[in-house]
Protein backbone atom coordinates (compact mmCIF):
# COMPACT_ATOMS: atom_id res chain seq x y z
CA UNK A 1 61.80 4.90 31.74
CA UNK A 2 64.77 3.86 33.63
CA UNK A 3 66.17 0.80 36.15
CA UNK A 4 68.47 2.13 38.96
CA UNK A 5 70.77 -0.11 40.03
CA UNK A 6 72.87 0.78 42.84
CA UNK A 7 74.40 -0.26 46.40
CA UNK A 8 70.62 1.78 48.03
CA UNK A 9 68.68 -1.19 46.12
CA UNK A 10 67.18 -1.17 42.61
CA UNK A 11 64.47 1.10 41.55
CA UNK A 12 62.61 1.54 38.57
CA UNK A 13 59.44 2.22 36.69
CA UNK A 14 57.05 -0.71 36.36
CA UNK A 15 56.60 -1.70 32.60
CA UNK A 16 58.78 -2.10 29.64
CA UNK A 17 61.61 -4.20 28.89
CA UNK A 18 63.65 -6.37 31.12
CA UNK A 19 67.01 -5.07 32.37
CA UNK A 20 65.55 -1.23 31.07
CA UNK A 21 62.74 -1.06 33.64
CA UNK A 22 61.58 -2.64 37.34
CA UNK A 23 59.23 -5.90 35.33
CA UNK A 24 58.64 -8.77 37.21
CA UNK A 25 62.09 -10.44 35.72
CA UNK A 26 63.87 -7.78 37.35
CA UNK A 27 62.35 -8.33 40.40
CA UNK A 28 63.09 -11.99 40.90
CA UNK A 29 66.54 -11.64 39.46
CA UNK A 30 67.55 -9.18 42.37
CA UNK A 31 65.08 -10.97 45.09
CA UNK A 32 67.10 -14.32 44.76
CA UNK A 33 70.21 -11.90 44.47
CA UNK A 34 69.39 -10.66 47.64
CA UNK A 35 68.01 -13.62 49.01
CA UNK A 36 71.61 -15.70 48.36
CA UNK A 37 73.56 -12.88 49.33
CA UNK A 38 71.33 -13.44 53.18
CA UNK A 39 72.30 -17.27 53.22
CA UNK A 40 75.91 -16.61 52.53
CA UNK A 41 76.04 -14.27 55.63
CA UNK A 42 75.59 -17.25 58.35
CA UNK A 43 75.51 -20.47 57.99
CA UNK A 44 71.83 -21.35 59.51
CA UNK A 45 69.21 -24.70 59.36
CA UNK A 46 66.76 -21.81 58.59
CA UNK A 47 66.37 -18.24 57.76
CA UNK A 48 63.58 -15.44 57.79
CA UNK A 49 63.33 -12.14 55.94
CA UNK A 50 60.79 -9.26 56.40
CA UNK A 51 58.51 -7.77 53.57
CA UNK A 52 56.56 -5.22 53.62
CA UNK A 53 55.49 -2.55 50.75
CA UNK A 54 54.11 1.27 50.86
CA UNK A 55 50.47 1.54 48.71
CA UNK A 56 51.68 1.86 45.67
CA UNK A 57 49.72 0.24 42.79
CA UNK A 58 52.76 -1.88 41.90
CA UNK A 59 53.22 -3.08 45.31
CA UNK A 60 51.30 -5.78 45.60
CA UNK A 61 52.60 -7.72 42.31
CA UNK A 62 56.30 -6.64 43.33
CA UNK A 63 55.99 -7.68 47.29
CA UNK A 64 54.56 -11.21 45.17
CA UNK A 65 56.93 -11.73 43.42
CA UNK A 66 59.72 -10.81 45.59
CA UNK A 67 58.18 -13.19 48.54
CA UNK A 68 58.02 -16.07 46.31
CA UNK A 69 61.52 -16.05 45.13
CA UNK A 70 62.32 -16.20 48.60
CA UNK A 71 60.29 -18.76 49.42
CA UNK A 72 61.75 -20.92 46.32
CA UNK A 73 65.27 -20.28 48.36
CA UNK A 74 64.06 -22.32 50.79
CA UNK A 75 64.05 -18.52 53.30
CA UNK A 76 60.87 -17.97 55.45
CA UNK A 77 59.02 -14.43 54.67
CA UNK A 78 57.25 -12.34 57.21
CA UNK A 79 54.76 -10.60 55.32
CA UNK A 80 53.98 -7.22 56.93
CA UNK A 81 51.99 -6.37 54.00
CA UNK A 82 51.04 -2.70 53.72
CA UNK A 83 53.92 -1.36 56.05
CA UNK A 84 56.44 1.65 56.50
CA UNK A 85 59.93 1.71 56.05
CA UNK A 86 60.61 2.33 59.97
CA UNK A 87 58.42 -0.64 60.40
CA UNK A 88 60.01 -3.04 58.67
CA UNK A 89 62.97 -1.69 60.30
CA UNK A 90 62.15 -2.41 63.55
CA UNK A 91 60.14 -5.44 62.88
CA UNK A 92 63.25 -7.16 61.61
CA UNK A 93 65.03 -6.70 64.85
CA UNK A 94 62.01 -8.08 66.95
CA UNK A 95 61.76 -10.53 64.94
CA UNK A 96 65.42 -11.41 64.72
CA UNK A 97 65.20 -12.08 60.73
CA UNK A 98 68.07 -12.16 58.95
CA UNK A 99 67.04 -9.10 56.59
CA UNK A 100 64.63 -7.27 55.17
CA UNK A 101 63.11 -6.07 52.17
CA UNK A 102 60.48 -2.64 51.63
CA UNK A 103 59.16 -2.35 48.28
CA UNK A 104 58.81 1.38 48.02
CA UNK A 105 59.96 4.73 46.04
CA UNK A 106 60.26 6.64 48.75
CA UNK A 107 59.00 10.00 47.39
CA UNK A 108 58.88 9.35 43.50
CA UNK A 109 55.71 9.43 41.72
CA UNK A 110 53.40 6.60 40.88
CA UNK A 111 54.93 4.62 37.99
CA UNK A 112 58.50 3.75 40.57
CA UNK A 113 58.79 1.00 43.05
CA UNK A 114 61.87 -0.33 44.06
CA UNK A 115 63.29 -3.36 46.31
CA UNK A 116 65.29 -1.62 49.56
CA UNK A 117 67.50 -4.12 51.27
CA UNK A 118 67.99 -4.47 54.66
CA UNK A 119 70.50 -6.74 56.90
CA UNK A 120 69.83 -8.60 60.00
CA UNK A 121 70.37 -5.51 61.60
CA UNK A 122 67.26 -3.80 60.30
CA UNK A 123 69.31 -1.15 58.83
CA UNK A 124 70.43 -0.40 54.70
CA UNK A 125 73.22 -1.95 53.53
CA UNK A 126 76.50 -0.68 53.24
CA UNK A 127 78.40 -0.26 50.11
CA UNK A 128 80.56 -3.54 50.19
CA UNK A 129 77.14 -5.59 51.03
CA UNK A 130 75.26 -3.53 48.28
CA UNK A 131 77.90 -4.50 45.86
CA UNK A 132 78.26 -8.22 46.57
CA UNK A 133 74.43 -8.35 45.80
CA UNK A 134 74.49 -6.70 42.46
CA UNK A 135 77.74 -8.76 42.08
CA UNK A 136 75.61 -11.71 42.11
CA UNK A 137 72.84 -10.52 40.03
CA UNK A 138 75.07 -10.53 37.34
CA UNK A 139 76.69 -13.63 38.14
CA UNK A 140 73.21 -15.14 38.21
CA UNK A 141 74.23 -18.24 39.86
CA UNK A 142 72.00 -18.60 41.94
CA UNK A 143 70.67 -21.57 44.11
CA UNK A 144 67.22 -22.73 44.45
CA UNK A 145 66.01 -25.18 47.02
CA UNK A 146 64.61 -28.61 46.18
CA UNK A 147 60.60 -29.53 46.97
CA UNK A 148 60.96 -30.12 50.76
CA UNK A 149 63.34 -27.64 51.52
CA UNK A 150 60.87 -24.50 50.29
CA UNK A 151 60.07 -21.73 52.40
CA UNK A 152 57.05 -20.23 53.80
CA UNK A 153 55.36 -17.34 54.01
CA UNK A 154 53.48 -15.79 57.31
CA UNK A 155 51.49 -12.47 57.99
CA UNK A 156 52.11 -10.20 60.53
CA UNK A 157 49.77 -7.38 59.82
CA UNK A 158 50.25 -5.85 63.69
CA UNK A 159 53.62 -4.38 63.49
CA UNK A 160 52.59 -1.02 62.78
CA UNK A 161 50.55 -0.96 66.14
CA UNK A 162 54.14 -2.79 67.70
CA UNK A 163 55.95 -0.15 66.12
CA UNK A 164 53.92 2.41 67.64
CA UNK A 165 53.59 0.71 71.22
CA UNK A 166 57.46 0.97 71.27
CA UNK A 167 57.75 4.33 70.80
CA UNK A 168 54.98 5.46 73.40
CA UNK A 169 57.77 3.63 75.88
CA UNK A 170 60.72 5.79 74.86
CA UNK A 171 61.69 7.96 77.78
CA UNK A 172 61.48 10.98 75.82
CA UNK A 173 58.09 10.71 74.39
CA UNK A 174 55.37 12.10 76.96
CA UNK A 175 52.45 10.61 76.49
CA UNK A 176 50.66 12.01 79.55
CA UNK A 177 51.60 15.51 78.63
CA UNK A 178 50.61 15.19 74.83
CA UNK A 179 47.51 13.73 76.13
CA UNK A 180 46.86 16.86 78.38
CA UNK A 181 47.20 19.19 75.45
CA UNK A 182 44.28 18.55 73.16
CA UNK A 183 46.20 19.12 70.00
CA UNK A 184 44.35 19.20 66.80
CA UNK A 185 46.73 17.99 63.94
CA UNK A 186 45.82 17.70 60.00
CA UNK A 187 47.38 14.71 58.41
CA UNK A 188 48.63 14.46 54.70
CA UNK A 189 48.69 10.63 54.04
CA UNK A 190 49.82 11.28 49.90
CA UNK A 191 47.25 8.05 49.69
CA UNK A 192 49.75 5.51 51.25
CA UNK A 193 50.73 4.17 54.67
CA UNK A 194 51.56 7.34 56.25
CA UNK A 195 47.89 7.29 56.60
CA UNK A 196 47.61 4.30 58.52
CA UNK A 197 50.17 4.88 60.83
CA UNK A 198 49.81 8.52 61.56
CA UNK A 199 46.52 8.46 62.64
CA UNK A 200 47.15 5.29 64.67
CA UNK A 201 49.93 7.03 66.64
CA UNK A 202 47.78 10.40 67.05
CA UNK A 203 44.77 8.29 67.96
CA UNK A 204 47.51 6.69 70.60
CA UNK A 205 48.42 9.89 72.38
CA UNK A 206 45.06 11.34 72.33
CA UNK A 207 45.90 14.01 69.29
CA UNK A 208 43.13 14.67 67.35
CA UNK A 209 43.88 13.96 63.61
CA UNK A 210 42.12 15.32 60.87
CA UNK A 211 42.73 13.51 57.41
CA UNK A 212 43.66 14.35 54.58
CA UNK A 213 44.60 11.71 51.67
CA UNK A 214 44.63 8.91 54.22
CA UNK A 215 43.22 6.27 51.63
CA UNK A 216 46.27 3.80 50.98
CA UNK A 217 45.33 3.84 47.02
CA UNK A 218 48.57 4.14 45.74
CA UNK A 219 46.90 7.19 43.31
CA UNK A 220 49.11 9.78 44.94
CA UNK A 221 46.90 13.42 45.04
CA UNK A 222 50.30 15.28 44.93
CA UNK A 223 53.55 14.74 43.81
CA UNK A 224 54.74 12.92 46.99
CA UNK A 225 57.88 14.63 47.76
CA UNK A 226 56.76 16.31 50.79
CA UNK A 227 57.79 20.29 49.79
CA UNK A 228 56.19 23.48 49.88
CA UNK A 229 54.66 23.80 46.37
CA UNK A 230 53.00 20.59 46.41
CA UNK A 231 51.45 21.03 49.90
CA UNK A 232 48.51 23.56 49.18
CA UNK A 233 45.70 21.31 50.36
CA UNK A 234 47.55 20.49 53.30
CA UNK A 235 48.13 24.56 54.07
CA UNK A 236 44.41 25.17 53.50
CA UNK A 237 42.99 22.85 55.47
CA UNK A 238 45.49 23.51 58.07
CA UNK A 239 44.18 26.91 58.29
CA UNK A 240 40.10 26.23 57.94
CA UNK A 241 40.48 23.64 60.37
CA UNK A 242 42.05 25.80 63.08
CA UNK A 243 44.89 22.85 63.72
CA UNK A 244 47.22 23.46 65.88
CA UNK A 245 50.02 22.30 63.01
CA UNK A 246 49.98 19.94 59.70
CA UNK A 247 51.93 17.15 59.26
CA UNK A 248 52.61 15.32 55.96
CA UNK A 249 55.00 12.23 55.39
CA UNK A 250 56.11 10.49 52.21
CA UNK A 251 55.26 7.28 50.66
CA UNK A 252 57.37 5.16 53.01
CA UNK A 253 57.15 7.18 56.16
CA UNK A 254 61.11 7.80 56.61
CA UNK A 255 60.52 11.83 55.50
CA UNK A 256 58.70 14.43 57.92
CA UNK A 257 57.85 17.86 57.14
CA UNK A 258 55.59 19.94 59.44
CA UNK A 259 53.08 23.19 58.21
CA UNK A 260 52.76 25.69 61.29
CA UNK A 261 48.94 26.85 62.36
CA UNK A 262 49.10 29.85 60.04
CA UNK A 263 49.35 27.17 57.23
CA UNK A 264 52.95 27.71 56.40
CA UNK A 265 55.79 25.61 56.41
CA UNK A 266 58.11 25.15 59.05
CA UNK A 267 60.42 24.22 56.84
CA UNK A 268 61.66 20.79 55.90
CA UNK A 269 65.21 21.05 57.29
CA UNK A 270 63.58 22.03 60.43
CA UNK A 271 62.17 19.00 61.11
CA UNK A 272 65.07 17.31 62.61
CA UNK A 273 66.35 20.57 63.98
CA UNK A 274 63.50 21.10 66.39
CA UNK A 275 63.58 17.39 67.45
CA UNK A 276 67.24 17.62 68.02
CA UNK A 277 66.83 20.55 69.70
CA UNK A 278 64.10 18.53 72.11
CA UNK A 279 66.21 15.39 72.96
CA UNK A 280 69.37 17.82 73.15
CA UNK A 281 68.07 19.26 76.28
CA UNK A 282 67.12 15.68 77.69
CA UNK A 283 69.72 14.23 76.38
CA UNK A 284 72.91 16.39 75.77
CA UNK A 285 75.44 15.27 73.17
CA UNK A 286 76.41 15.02 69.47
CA UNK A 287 74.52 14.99 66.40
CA UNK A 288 75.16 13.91 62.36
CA UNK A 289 73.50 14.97 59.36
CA UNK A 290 74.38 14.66 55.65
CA UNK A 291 76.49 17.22 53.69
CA UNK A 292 73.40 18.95 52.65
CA UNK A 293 71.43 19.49 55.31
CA UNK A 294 71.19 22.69 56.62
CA UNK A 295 73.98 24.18 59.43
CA UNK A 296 71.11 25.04 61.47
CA UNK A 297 71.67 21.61 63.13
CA UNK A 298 75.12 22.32 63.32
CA UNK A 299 74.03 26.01 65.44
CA UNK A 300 71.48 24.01 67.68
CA UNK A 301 73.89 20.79 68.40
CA UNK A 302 76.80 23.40 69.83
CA UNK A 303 74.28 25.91 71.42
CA UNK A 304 73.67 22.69 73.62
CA UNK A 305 77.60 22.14 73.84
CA UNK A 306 77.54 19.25 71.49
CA UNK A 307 79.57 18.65 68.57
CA UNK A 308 78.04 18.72 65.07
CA UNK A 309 79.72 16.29 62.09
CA UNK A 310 78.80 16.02 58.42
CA UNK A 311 78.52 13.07 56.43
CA UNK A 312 78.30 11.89 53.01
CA UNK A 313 74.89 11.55 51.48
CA UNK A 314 72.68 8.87 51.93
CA UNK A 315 71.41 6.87 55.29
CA UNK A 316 73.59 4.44 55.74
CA UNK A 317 76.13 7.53 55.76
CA UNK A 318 74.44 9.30 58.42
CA UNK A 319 74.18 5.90 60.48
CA UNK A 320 77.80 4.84 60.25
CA UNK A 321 79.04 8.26 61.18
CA UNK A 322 76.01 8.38 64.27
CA UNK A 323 77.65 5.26 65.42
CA UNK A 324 81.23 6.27 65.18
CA UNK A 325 80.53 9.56 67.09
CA UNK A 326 77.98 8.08 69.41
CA UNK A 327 75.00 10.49 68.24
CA UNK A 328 72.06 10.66 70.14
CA UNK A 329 70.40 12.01 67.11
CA UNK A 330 70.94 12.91 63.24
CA UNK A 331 69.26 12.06 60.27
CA UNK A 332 68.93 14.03 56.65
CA UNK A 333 67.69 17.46 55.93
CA UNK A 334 64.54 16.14 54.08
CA UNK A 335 62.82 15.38 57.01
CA UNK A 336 64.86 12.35 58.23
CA UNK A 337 65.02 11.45 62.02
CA UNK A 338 67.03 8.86 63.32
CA UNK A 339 67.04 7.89 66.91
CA UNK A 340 68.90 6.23 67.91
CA UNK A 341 67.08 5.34 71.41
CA UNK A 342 64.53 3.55 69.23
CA UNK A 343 66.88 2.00 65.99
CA UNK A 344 69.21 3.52 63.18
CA UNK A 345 66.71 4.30 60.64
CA UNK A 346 64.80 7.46 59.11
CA UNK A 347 61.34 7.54 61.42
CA UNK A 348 58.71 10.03 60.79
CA UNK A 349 56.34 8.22 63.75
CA UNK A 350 59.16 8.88 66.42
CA UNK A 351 59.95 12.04 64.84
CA UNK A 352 56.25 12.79 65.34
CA UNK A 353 55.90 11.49 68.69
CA UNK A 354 59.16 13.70 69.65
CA UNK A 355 57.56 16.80 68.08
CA UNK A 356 54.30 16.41 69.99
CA UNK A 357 56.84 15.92 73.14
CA UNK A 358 58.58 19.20 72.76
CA UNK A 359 55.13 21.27 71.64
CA UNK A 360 53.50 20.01 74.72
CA UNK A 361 56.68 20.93 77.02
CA UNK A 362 57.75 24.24 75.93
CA UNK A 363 53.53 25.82 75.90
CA UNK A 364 54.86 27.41 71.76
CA UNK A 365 52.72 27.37 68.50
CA UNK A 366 54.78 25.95 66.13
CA UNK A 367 55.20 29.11 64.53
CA UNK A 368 56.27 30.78 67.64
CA UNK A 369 58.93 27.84 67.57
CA UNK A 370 60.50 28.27 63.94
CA UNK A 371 61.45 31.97 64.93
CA UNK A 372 63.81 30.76 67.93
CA UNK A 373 65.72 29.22 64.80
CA UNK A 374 68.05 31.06 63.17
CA UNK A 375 66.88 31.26 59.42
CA UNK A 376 68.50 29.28 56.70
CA UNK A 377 66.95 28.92 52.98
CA UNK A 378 67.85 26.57 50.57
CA UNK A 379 67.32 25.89 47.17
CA UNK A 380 67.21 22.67 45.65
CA UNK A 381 67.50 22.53 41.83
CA UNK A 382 68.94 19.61 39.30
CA UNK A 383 70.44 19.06 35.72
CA UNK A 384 69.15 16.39 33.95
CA UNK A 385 72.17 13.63 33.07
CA UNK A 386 72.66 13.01 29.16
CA UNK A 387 75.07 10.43 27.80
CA UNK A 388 77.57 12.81 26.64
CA UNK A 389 78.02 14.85 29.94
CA UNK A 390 81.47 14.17 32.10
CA UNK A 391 79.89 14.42 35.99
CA UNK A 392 83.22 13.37 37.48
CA UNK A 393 85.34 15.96 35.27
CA UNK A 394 82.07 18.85 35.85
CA UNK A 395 82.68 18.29 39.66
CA UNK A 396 86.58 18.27 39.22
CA UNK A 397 86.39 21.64 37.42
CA UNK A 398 84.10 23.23 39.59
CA UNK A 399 86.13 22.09 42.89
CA UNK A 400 89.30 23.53 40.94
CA UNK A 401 87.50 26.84 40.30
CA UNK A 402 86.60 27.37 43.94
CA UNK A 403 90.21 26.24 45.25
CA UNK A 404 89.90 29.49 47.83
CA UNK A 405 87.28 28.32 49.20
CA UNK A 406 86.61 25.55 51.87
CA UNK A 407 86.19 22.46 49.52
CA UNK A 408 84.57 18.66 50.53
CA UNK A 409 84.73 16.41 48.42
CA UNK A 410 83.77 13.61 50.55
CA UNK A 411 80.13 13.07 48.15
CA UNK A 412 80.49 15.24 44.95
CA UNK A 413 81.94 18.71 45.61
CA UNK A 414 80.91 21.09 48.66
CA UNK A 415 82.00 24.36 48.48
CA UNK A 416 81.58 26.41 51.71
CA UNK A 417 81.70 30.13 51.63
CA UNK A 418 81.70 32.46 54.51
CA UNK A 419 77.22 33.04 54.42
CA UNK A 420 76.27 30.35 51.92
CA UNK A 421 77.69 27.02 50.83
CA UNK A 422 76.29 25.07 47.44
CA UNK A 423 76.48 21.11 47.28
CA UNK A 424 76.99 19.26 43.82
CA UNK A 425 76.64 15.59 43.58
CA UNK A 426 75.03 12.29 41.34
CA UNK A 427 72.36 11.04 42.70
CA UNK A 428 71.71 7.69 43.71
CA UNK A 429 68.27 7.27 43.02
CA UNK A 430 67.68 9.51 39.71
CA UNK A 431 69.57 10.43 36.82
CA UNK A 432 70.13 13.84 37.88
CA UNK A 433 72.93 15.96 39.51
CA UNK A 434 71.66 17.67 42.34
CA UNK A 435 72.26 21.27 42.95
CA UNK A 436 72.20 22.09 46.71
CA UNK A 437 72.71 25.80 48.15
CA UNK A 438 71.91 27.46 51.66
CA UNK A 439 71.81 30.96 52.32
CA UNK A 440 70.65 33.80 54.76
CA UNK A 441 68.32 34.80 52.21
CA UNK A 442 65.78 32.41 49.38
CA UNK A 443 67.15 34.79 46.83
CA UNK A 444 70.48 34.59 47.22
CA UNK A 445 70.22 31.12 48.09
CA UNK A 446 68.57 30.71 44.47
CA UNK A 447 70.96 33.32 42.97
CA UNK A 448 73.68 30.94 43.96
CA UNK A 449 72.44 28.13 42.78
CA UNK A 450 71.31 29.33 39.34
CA UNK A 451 74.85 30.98 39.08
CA UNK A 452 76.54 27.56 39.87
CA UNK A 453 74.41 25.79 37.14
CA UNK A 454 75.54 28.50 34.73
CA UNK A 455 78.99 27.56 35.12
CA UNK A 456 78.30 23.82 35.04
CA UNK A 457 77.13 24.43 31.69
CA UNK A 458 79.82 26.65 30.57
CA UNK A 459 81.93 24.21 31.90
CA UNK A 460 80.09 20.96 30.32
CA UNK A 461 79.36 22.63 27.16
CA UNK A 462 75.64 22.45 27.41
């Protein structure tokens, strides 16, 4: 059991001992963190954050404890209650808070939650901001405020409904068209808040959603990270149900990943290539993705004469460098869409809404769709950490034995190869190194990658 601390917010499993796991002491210590770190940002009468929390069983005791501290800082909460992390997003905008905080794992199992920080801005915190909050964690001087001078608390439970409202307004999104297309769609809710909101939106644009895990339990039926070999219900029922195409979503709603009618996946990486390739020819101009996404971006953005740029892992990455080129879309190869038309965060319900768009303009199946895409395969594989293993001198050695080759070392070590590239970092939210590889073919796109962990542990000693 483990407590993550880093600039992306602090995660953890629930249980244990404090400082070694996410218990409630951990909680409040990094809430009024957070919550002082707000109040030194402007220099206000008042100030207002957003909650809001995926189903997870934790959730509710977390978003508790995390409100009150909060309130005992004298800062008004917004409680969105059950929520997605797009939602929050957005909410924090129209409401003009000062930050926000989503109490979700993302796609880890059960026994994670984890406090994601937001600024005024609705988007996640940069490095420098990230830092000053952990900074004062550790300081632990923080500030309470006196009787009359506590906060409160309010509930908003309509934003997803908002959230979905402003995305039916988006140019791009063509509600009268999806409307005249009758699409059937199954919906993999993994038991959380993807299976509020999905259905909502589908109900919205007159898509006909069949469900599938939609109870917001929190007792995930899968393991939630939305890939292939944990998606066989989804397939099935895709197939029996004669859908037109599947759609599943993780915990928090930021990661997309579509199965086509035949019940097969489109592919994850896919996901923001066909809705780049959509607002691309609406919209021409340049896109962003992370360092391990797939180049089929890259192919699509400059078959519409845009330009492509990488950028380190991790969203707040792929936002800063959307900004500084002006992207009119990007986002992360795990099913990540950010649009910028809409706000700078990971969206699976505009992603969605975008899909539907293009399906409904172009007269495809989405399987007829995949094959105008030139075919990538990845591989994703890890290596457990251990105490006694270097990662900065593994990834120095491993950049030093490709030196030939065209080497990034902007996050980790990328090593690009005429057919095939492999991407080793740390992650930020596990104690793992991730393995990354994309080829023409899965097998040599797993060939490489088991090759490359072969040499890390020649290299390591292991």
């Amino acid at each position: 059991m483990t407590l993550i601390k880093s600039i992306s917010g602090i995660r953890g499993t629930i249980g244990g001992k404090q400082g070694e796991n996410l218990t409630p002491i951990d909680a409040v210590k990094y809430a009024a963190a957070y919550g002082s770190w707000v109040k030194q940002q402007r220099n206000k009468e008042s100030y207002r954050v957003v909650v809001g929390r995926d189903a997870r069983i934790s959730g509710e005791m977390v978003q508790q404890l995390v409100m009150n501290t909060l309130v005992g800082m004298g800062i008004h909460v917004i409680d969105l209650g059950l929520s997605t992390t797009p939602t929050v997003e957005v909410a924090v905008t129209m409401e003009h808070a000062d930050g926000g905080i989503i109490l979700t794992a993302s796609h880890n199992p059960k026994q994670w939650n984890a406090l994601k920080l937001l600024n005024h801005n609705g988007e996640f915190l940069n490095a420098a901001a990230g830092q000053e909050i952990l900074d004062l964690a550790d300081k632990g001087d923080i500030a309470f405020s006196e009787v009359d001078q506590l906060g409160k608390i309010s509930i908003n439970d309509a934003y997803i409904d908002m959230h979905i409202d402003e995305i039916l307004e988006l140019p791009l999104v063509h509600v009268e068209a999806i409307k005249k297309s009758n699409f059937k769609v199954v919906v993999d809710g993994v038991n959380s808040t993807g299976g509020i909101a999905v259905p909502l939106l589908l109900e919205a644009l007159d898509v006909h959603p069949v469900k599938l895990y939609c109870e917001p339990t929190g007792h995930f039926p899968h393991n939630p990270e939305p890939l292939k070999e944990h998606l066989g219900d989804l397939m099935s029922l895709v197939k029996k149900e004669n859908a037109d195409f599947g759609i599943v979503v993780d915990p928090d709603v930021d990661r997309l990943a579509f199965v086509d009618e035949k019940g097969e996946m489109f592919g994850e990486e896919y996901t923001l290539v066909a809705v780049a390739d959509y607002v691309l020819r609406h919209t021409p101009g340049d896109t962003v993705s992370n360092m391990s996404s797939s180049r089929a971006l890259r192919d699509i953005t400059q078959k519409h004469g845009g330009n492509y740029t990488a950028s380190a892992v991790g969203e707040v990455n792929v936002v800063e460098k959307m900004k500084e080129t002006h992207a009119v879309i990007g986002g992360e190869g795990n099913g990540g869409i950010i649009y910028p038309e809409l706000h700078y965060g990971r969206d699976s319900l505009v992603g969605i809404a975008l899909f539907l768009s293009f399906l409904a303009e172009i007269n495809l199946s989405v399987s007829e769709l995949r094959k105008t895409y030139t075919s990538y395969f990845m591989s994703k594989k890890k290596i457990e950490l251990t105490p006694q293993l270097d990662v900065d001198g593994i990834l120095k050695a491993m950049a030093e034995k490709y030196a030939s080759e065209e080497i990034n070392t902007l996050d980790g070590v990328k090593i690009d190869f005429a057919e095939n590239w492999v991407h080793l970092r740390k992650s930020n939210t596990e104690p793992i190194i991730r393995i990354y590889t994309e080829a023409k073919s899965q097998k040599e796109a797993d060939e490489l990658a088991d090759r490359i962990i072969s040499e890390i542990k020649e290299v390591s000693g292991l």
